[in-house]
PDB file of N, CA and C in Angstrom:
ATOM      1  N   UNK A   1       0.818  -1.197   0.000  1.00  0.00           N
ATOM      2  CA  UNK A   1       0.000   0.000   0.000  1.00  0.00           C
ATOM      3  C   UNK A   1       0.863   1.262   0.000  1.00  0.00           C
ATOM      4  N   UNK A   2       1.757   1.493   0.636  1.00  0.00           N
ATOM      5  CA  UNK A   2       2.981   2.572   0.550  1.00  0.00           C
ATOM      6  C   UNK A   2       3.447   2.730  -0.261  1.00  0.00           C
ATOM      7  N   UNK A   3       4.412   1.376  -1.512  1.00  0.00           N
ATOM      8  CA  UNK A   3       4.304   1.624  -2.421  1.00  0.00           C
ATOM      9  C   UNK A   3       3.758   2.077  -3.135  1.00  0.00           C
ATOM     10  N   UNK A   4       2.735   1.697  -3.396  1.00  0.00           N
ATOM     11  CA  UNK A   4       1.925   2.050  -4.544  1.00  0.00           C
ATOM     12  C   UNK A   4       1.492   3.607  -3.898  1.00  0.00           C
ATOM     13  N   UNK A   5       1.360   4.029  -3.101  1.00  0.00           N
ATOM     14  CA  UNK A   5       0.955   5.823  -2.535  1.00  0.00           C
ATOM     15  C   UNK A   5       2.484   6.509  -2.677  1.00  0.00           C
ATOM     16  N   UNK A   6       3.529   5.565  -2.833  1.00  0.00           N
ATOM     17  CA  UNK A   6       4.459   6.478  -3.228  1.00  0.00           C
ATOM     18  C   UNK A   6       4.688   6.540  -5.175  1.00  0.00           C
ATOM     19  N   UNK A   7       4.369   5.690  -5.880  1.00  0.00           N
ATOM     20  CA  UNK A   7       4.830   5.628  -6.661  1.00  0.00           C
ATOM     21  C   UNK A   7       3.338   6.532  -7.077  1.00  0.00           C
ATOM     22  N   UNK A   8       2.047   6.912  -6.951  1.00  0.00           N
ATOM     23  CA  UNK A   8       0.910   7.828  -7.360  1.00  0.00           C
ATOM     24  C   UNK A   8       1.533   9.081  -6.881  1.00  0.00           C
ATOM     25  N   UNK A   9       1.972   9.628  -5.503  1.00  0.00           N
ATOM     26  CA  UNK A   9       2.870  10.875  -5.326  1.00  0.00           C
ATOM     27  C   UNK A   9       3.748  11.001  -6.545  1.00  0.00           C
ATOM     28  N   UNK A  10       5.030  10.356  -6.468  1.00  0.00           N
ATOM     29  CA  UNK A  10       5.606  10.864  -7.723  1.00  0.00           C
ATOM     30  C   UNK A  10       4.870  11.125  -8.766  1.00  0.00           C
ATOM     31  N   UNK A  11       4.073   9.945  -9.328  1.00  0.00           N
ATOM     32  CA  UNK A  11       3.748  10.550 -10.862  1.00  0.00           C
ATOM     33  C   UNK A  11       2.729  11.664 -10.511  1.00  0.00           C
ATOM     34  N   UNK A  12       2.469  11.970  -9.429  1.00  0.00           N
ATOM     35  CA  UNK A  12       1.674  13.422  -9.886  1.00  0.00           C
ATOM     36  C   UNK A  12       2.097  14.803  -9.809  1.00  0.00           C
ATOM     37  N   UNK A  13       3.487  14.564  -8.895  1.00  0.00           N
ATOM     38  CA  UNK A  13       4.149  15.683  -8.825  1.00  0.00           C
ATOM     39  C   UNK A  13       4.991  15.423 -10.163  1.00  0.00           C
ATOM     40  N   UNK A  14       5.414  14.720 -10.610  1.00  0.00           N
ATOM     41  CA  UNK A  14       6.447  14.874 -11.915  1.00  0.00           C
ATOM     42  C   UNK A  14       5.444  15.269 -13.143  1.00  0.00           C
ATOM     43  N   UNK A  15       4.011  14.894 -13.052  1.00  0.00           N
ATOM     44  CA  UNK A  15       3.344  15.373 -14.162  1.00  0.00           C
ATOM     45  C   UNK A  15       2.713  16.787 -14.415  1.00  0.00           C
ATOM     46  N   UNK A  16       2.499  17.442 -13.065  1.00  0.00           N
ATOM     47  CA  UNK A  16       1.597  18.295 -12.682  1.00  0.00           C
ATOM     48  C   UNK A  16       1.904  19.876 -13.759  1.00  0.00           C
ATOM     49  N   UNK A  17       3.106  19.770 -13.527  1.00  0.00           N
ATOM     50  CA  UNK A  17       3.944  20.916 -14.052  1.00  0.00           C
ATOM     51  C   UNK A  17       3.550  21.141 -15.249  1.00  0.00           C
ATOM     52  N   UNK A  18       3.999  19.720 -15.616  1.00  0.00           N
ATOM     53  CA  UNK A  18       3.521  19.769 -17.426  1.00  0.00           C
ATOM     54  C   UNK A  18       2.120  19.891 -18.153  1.00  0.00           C
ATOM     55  N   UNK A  19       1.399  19.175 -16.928  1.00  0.00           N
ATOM     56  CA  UNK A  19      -0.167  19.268 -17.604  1.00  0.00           C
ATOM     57  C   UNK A  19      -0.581  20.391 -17.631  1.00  0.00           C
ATOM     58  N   UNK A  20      -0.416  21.014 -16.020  1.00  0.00           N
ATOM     59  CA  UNK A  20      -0.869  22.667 -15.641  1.00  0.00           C
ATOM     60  C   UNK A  20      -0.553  23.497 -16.475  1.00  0.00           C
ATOM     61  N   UNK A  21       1.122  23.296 -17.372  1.00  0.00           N
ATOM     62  CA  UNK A  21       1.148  24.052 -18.419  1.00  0.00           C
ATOM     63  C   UNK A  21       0.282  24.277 -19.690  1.00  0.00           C
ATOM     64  N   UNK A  22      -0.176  22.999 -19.974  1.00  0.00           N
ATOM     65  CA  UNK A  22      -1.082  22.206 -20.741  1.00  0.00           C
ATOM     66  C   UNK A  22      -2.343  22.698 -20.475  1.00  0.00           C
ATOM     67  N   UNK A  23      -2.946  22.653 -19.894  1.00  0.00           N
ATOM     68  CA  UNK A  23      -4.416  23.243 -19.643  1.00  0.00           C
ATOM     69  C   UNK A  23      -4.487  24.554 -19.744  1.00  0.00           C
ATOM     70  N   UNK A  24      -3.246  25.418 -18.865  1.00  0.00           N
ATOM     71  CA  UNK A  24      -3.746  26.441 -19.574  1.00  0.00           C
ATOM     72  C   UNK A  24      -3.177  27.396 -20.707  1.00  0.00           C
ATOM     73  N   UNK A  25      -2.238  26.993 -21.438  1.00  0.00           N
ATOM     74  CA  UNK A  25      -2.511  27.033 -23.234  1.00  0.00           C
ATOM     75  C   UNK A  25      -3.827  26.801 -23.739  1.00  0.00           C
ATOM     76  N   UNK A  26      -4.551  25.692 -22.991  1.00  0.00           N
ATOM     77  CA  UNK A  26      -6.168  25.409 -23.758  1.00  0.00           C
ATOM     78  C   UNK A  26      -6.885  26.656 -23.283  1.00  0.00           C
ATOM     79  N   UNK A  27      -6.719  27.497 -22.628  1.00  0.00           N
ATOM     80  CA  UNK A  27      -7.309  29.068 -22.155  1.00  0.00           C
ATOM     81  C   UNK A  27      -6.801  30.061 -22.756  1.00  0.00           C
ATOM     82  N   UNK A  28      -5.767  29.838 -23.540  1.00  0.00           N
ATOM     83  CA  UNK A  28      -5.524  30.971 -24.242  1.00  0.00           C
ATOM     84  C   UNK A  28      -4.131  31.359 -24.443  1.00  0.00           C
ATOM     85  N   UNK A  29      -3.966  30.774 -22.803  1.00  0.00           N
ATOM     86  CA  UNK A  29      -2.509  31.343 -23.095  1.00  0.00           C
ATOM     87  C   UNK A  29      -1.184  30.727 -24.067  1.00  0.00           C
ATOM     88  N   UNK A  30      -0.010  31.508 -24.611  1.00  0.00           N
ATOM     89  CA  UNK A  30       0.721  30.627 -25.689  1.00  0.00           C
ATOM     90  C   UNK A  30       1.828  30.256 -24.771  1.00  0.00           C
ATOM     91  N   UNK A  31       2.147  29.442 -25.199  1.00  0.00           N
ATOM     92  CA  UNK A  31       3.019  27.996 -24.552  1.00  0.00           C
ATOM     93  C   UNK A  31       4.592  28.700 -25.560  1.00  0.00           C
ATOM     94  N   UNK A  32       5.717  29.473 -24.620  1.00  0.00           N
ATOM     95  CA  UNK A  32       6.472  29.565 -25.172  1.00  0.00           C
ATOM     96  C   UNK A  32       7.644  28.351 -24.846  1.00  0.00           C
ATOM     97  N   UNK A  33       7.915  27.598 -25.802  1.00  0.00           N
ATOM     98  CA  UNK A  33       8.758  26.253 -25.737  1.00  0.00           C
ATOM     99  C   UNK A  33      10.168  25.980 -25.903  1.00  0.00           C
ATOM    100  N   UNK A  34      10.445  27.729 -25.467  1.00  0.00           N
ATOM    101  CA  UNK A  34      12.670  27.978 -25.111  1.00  0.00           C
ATOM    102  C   UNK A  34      12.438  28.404 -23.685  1.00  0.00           C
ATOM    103  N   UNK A  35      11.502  28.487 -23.060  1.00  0.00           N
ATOM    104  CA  UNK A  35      11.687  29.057 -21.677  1.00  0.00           C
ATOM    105  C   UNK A  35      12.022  27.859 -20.790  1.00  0.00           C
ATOM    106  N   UNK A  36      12.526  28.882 -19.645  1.00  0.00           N
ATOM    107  CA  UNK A  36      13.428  27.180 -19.066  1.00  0.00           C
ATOM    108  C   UNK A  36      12.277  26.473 -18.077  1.00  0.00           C
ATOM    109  N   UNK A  37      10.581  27.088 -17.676  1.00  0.00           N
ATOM    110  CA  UNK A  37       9.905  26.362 -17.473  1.00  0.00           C
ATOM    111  C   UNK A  37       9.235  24.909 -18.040  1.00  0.00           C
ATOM    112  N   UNK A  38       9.007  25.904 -19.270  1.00  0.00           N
ATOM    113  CA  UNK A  38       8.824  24.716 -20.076  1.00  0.00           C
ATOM    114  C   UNK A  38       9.587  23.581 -19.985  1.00  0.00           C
ATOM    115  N   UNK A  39      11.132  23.754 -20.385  1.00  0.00           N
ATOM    116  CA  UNK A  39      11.884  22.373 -20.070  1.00  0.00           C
ATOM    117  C   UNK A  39      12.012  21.968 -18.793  1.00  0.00           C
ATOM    118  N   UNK A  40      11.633  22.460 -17.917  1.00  0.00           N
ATOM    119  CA  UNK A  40      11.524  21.892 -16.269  1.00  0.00           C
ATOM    120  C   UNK A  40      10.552  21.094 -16.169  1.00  0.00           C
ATOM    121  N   UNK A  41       9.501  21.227 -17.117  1.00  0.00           N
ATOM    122  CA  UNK A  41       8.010  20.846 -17.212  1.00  0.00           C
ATOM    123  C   UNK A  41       8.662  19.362 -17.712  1.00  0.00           C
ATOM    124  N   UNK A  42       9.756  19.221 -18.904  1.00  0.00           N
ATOM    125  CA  UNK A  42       9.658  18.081 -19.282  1.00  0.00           C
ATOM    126  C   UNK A  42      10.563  16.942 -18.678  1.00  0.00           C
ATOM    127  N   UNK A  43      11.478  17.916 -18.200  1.00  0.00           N
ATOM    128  CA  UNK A  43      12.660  17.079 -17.370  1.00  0.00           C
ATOM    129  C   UNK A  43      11.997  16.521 -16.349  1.00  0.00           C
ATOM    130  N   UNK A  44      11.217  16.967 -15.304  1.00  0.00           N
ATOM    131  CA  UNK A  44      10.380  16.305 -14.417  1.00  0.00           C
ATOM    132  C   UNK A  44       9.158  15.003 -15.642  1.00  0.00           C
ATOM    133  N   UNK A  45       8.903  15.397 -16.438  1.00  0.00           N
ATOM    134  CA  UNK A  45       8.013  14.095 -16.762  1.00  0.00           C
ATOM    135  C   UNK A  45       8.949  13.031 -17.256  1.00  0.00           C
ATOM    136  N   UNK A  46       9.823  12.765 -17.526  1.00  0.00           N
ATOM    137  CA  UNK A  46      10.842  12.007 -17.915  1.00  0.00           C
ATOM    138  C   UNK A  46      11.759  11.665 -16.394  1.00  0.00           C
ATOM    139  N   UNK A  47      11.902  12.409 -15.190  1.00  0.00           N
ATOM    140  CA  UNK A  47      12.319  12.101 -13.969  1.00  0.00           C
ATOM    141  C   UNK A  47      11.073  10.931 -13.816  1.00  0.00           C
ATOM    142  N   UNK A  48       9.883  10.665 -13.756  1.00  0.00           N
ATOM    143  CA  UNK A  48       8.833  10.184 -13.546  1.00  0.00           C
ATOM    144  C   UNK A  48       9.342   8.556 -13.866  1.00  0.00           C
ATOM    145  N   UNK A  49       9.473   8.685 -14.945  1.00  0.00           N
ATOM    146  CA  UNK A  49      10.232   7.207 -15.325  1.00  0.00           C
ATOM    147  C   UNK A  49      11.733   6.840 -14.683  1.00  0.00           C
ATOM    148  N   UNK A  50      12.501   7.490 -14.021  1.00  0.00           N
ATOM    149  CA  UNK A  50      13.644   7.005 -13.334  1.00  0.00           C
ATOM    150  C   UNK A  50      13.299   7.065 -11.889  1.00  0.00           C
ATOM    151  N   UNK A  51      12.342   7.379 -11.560  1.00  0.00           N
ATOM    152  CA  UNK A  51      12.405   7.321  -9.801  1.00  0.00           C
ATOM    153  C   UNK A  51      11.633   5.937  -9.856  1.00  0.00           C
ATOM    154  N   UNK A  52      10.817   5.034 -10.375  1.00  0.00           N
ATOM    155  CA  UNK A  52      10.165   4.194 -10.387  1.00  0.00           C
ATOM    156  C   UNK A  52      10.855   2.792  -9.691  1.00  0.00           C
ATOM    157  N   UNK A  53      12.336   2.549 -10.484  1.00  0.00           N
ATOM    158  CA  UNK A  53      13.060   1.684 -10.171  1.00  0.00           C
ATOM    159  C   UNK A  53      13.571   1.877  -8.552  1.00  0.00           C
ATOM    160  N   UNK A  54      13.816   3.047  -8.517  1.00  0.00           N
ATOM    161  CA  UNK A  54      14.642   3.168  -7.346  1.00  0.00           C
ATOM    162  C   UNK A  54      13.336   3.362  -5.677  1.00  0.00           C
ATOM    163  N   UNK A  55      11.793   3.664  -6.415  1.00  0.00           N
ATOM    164  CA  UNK A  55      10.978   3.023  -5.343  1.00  0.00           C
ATOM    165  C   UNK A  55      10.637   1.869  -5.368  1.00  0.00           C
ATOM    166  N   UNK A  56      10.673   1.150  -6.307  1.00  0.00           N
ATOM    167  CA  UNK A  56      10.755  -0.267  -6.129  1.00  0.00           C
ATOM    168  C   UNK A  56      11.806  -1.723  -5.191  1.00  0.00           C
ATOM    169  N   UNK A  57      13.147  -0.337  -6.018  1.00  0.00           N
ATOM    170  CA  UNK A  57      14.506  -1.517  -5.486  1.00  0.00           C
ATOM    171  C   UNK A  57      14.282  -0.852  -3.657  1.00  0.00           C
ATOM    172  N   UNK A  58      14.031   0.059  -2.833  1.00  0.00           N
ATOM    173  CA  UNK A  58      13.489   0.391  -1.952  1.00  0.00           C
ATOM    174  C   UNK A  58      12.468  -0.708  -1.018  1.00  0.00           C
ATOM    175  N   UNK A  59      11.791  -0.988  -1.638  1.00  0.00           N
ATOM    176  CA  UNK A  59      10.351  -1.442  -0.757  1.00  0.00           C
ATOM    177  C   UNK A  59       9.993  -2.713  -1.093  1.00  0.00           C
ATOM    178  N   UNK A  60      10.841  -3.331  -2.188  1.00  0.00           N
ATOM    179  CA  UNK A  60      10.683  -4.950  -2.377  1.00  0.00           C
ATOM    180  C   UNK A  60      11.767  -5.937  -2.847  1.00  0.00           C
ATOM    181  N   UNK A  61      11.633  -6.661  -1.426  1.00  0.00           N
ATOM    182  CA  UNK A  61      12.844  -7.532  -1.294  1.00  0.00           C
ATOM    183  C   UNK A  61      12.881  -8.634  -2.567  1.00  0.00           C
ATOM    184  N   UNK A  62      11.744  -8.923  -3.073  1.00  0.00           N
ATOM    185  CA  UNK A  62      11.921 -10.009  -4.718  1.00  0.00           C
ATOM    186  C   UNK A  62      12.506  -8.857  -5.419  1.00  0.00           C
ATOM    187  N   UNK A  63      12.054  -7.905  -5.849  1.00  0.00           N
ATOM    188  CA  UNK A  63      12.737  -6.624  -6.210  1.00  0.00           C
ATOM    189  C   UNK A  63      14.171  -6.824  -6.486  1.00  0.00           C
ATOM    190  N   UNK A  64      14.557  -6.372  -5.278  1.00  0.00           N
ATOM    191  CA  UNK A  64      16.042  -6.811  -5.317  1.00  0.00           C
ATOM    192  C   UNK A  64      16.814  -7.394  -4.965  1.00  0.00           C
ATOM    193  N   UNK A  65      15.898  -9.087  -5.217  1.00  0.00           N
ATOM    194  CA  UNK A  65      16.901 -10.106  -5.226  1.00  0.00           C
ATOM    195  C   UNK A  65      17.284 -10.590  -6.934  1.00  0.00           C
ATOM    196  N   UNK A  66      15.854  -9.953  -7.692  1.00  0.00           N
ATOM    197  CA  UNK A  66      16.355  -9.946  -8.804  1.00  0.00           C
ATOM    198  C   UNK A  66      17.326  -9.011  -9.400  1.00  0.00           C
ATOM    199  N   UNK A  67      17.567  -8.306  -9.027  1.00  0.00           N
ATOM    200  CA  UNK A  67      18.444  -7.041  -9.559  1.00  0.00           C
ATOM    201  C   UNK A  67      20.230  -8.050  -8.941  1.00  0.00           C
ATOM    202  N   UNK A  68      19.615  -8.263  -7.719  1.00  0.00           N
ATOM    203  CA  UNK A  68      21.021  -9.217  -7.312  1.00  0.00           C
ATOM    204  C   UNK A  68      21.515 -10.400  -8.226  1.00  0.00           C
ATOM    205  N   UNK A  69      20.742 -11.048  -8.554  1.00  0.00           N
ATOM    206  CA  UNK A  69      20.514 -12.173  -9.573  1.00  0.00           C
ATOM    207  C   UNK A  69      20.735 -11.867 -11.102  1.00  0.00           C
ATOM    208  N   UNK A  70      20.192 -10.643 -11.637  1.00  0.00           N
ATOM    209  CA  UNK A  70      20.557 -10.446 -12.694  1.00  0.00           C
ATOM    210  C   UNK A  70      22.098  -9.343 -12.708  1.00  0.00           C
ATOM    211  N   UNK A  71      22.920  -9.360 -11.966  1.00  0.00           N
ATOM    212  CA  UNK A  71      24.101  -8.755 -11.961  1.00  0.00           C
ATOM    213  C   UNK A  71      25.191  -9.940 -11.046  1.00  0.00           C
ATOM    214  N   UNK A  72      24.418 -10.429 -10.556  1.00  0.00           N
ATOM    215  CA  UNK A  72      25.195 -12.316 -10.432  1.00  0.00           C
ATOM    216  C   UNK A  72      25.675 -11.896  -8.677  1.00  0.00           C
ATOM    217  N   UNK A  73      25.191 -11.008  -7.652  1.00  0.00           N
ATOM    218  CA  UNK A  73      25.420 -10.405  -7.026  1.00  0.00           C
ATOM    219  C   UNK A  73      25.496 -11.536  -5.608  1.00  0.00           C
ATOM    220  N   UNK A  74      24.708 -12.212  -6.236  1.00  0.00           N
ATOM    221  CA  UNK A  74      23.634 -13.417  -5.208  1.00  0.00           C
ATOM    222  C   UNK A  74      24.429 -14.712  -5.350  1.00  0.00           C
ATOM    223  N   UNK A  75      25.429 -14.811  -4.650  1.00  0.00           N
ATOM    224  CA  UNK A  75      26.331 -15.995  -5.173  1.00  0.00           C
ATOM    225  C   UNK A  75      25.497 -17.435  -4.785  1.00  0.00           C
ATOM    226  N   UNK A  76      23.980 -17.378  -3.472  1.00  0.00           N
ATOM    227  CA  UNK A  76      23.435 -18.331  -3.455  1.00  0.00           C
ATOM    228  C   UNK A  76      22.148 -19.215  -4.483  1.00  0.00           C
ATOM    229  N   UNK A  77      22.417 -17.822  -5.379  1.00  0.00           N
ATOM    230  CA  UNK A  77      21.939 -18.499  -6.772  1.00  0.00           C
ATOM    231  C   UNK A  77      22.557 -19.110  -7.866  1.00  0.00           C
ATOM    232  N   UNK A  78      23.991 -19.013  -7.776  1.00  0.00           N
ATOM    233  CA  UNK A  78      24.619 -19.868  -8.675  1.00  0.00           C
ATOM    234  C   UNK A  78      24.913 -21.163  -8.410  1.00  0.00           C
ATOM    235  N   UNK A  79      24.829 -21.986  -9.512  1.00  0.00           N
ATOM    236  CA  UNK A  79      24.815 -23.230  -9.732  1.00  0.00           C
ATOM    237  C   UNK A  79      26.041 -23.840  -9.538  1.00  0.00           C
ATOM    238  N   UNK A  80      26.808 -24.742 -10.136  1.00  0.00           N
ATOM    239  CA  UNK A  80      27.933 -25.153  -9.810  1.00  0.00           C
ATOM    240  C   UNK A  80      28.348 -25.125 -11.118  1.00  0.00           C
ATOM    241  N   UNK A  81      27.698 -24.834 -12.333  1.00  0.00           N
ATOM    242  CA  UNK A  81      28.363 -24.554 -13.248  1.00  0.00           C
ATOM    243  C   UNK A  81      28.762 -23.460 -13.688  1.00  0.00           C
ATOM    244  N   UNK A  82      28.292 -22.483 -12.978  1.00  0.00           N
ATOM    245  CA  UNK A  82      28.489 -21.015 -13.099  1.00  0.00           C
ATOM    246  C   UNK A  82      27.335 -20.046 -13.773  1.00  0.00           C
ATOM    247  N   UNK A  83      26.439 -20.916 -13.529  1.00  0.00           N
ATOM    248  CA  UNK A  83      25.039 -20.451 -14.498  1.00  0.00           C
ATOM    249  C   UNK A  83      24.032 -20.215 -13.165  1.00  0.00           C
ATOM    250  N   UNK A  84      23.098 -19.311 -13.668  1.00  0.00           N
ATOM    251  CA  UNK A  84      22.321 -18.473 -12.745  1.00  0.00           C
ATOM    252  C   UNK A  84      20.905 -19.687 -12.773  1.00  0.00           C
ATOM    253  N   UNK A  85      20.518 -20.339 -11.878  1.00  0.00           N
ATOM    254  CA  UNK A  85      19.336 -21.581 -11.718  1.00  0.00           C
ATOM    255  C   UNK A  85      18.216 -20.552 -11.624  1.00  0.00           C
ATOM    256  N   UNK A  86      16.972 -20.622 -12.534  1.00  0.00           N
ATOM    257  CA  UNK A  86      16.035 -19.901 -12.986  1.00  0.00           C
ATOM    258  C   UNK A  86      14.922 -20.403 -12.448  1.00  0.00           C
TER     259      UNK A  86
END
């Protein structure tokens, strides 16, 4: 449940910027697209997609036992042939 209320926080603060910009261009106003809001607007919606992993590798231990496993981290998953048992 935390998870998931953290990972709805982020995406609404990383989106908010951009939409709010978004809505109100639909009122009239013009959307100038060299101002450095604007690109703050987009750098945060694209932050949206990199904080995801890092609330995940956070709050779930399968999480990151696979991340251990797929970087071979987890030596009690290797086999005796040197191969990762799936």
């Amino acid at each position: 449940m935390v998870t998931s209320l953290m990972i709805c926080c982020g995406y609404i603060i990383c989106w908010s910027f951009n939409q709010i910009n978004t809505i109100v261009s639909y009122f009239g106003r013009t959307v100038d697209y060299t101002t450095w809001f604007y690109h703050f607007t987009v750098v945060m919606v694209f932050m949206n997609s990199c904080i995801n992993p890092f609330i995940y590798a956070a709050k779930y231990r399968e999480f990151q036992a696979g991340v251990r496993r797929l970087l071979r981290l987890d030596s009690t998953q290797a086999n005796s042939s040197g191969g990762v048992e799936s």
